[in-house]
C-alpha atoms as a PDB file:
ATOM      1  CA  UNK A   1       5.237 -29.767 -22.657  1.00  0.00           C
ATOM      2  CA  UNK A   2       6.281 -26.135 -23.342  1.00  0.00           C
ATOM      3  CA  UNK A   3       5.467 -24.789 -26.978  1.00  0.00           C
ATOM      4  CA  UNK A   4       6.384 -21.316 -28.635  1.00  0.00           C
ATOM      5  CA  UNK A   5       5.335 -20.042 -31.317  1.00  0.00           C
ATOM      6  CA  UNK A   6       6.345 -16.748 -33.147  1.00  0.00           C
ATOM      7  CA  UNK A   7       4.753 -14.883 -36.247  1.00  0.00           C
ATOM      8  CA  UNK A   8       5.700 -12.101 -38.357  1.00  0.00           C
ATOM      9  CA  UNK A   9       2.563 -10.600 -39.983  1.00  0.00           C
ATOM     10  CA  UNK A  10       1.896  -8.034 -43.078  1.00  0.00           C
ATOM     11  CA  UNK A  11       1.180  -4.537 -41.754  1.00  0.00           C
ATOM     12  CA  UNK A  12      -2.122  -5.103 -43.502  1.00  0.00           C
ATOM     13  CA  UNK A  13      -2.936  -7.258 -40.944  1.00  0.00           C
ATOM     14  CA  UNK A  14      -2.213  -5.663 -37.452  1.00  0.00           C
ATOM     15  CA  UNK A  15      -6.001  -4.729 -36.942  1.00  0.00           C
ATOM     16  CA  UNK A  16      -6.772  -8.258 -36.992  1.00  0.00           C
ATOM     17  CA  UNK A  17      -3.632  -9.114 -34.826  1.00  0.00           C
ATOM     18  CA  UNK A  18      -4.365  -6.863 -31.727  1.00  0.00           C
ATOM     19  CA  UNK A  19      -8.174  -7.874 -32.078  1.00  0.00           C
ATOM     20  CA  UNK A  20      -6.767 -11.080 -31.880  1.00  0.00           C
ATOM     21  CA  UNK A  21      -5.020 -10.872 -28.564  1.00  0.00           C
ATOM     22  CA  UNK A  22      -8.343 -10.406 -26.932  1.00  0.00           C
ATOM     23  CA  UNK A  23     -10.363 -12.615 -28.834  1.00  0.00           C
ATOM     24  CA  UNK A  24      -7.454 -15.716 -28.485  1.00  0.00           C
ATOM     25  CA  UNK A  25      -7.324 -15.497 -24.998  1.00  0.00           C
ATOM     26  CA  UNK A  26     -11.367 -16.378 -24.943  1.00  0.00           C
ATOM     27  CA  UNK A  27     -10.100 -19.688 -27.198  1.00  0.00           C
ATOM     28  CA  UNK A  28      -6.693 -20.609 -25.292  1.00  0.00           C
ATOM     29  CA  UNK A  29      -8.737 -20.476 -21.954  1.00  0.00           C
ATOM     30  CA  UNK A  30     -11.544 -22.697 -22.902  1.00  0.00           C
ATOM     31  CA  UNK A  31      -8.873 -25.626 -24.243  1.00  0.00           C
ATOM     32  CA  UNK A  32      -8.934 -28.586 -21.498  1.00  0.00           C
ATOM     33  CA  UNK A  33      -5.227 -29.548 -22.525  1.00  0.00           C
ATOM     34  CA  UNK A  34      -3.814 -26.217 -22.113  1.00  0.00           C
ATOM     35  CA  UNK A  35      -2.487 -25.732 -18.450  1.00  0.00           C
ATOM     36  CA  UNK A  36      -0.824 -22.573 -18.991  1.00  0.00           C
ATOM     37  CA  UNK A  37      -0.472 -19.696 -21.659  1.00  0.00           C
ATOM     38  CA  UNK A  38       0.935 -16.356 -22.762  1.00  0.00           C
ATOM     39  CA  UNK A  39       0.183 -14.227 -25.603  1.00  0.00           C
ATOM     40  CA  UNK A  40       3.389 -12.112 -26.386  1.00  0.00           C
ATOM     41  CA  UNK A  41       4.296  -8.955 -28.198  1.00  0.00           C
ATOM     42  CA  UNK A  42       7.983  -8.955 -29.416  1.00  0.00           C
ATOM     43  CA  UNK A  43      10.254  -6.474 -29.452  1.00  0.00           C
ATOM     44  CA  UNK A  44      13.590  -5.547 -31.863  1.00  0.00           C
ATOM     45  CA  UNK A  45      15.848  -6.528 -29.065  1.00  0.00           C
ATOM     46  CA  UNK A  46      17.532  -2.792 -28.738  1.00  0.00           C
ATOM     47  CA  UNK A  47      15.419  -2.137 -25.105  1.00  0.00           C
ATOM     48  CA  UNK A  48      13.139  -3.472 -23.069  1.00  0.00           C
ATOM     49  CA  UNK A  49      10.894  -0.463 -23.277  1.00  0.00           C
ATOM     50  CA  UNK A  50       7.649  -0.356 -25.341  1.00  0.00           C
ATOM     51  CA  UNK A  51       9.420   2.132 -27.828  1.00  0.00           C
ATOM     52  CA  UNK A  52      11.112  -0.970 -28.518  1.00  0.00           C
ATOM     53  CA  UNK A  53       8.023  -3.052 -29.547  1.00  0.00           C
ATOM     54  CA  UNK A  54       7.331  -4.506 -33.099  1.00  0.00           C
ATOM     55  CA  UNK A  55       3.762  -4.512 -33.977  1.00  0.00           C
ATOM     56  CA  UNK A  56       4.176  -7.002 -37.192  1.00  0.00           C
ATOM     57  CA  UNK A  57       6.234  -9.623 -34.598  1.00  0.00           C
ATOM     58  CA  UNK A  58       3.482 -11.839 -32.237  1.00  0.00           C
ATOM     59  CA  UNK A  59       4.115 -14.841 -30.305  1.00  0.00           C
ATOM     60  CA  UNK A  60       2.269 -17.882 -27.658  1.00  0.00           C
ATOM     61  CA  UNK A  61       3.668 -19.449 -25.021  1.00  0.00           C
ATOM     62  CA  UNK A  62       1.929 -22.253 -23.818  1.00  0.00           C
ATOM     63  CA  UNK A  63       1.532 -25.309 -21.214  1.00  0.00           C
ATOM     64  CA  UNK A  64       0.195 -28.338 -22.979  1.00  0.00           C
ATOM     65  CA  UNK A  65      -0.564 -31.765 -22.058  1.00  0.00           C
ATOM     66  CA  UNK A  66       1.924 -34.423 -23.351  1.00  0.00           C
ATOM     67  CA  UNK A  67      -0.499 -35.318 -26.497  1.00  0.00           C
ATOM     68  CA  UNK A  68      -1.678 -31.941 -27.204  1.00  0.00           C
ATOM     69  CA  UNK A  69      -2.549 -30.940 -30.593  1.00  0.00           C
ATOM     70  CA  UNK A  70      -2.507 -27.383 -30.241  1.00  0.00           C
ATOM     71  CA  UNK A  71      -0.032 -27.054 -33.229  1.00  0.00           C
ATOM     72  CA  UNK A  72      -2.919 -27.854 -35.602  1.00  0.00           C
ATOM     73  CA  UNK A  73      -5.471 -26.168 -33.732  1.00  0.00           C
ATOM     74  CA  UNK A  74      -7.318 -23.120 -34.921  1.00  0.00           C
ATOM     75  CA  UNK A  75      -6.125 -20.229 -33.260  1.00  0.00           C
ATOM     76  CA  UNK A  76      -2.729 -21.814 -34.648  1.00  0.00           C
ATOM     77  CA  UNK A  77      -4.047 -22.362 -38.040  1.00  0.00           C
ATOM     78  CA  UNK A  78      -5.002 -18.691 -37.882  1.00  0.00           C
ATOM     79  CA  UNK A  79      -2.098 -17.128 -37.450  1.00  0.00           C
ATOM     80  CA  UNK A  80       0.202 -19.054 -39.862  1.00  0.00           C
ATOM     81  CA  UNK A  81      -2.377 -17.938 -42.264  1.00  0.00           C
ATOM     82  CA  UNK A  82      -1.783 -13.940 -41.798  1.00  0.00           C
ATOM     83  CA  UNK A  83       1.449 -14.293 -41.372  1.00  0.00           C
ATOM     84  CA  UNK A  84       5.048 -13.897 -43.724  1.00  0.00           C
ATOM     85  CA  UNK A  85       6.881 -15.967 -41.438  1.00  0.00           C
ATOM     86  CA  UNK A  86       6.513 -18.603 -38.182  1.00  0.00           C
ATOM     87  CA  UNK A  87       8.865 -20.208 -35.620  1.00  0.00           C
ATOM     88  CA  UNK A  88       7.565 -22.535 -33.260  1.00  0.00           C
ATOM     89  CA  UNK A  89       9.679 -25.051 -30.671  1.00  0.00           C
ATOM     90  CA  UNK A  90       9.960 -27.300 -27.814  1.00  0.00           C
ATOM     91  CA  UNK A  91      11.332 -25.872 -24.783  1.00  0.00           C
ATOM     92  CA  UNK A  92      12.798 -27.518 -21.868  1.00  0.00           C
ATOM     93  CA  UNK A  93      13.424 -25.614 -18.593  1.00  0.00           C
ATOM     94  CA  UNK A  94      17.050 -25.121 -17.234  1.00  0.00           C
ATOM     95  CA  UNK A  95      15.920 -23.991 -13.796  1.00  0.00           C
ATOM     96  CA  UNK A  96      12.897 -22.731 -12.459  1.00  0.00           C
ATOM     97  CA  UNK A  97      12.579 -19.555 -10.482  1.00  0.00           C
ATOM     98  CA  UNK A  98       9.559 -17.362  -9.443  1.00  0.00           C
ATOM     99  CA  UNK A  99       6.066 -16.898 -10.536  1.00  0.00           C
ATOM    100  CA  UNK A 100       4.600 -15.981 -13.909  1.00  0.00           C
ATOM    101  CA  UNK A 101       0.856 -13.892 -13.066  1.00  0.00           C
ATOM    102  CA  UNK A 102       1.346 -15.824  -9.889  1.00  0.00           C
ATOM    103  CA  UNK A 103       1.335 -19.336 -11.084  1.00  0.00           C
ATOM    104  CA  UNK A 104       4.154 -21.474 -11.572  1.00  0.00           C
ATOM    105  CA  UNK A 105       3.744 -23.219 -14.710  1.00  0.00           C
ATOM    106  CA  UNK A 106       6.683 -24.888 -15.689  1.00  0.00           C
ATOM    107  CA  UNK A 107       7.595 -26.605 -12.116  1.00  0.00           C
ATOM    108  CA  UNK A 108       5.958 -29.625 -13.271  1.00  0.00           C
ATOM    109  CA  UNK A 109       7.888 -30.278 -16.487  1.00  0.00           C
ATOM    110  CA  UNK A 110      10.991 -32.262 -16.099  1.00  0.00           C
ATOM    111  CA  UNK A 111      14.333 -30.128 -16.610  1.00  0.00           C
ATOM    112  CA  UNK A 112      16.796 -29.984 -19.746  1.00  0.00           C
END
């Protein structure tokens, strides 16, 4: 099962957003259902150039098992909590193509 999630935080809490990026990875690593998983910046959607990044807008992709409860998990929990706004969903793939930090996560999960 493939999972987003997107946040917009409070300036006040960007500090504790890139700190989070590190420390997160530590947590989504460790989780026995998790097969696969991204932590994203997000950008305005002018570019695709780091002068187009926006610092309050943070996201996860993830890989989870079928019965997975990373939607009430901590590092979840954590992030709705700092943040003004959320969007998660349920993706299907279309078509698969290529490698993602050479692993091919999505292959295995049956197409839209």
């Amino acid at each position: 099962m493939i999972l987003v999630f997107f946040w917009k935080i409070k300036a006040r809490y960007i500090p504790w957003a890139i700190l989070h990026m590190g420390l997160d990875r530590l947590a989504l690593a460790r989780r026995s259902d998790v097969k696969f998983w991204k932590l994203l910046g997000a950008g305005k959607g002018e570019t695709f150039t780091p002068r187009d990044a926006d610092i309050l807008r943070w996201g996860l992709l993830v890989v989870v098992d079928k019965d997975s409860e990373i939607a009430n998990s901590k590092i979840i929990k954590r992030w709705n909590k700092k943040s003004q706004s959320q969007f998660s969903a349920q993706l299907s793939p279309i078509s698969v193509n290529g490698a993602w930090s050479k692993k091919s996560p999505f292959d295995q999960i049956p197409k839209a």
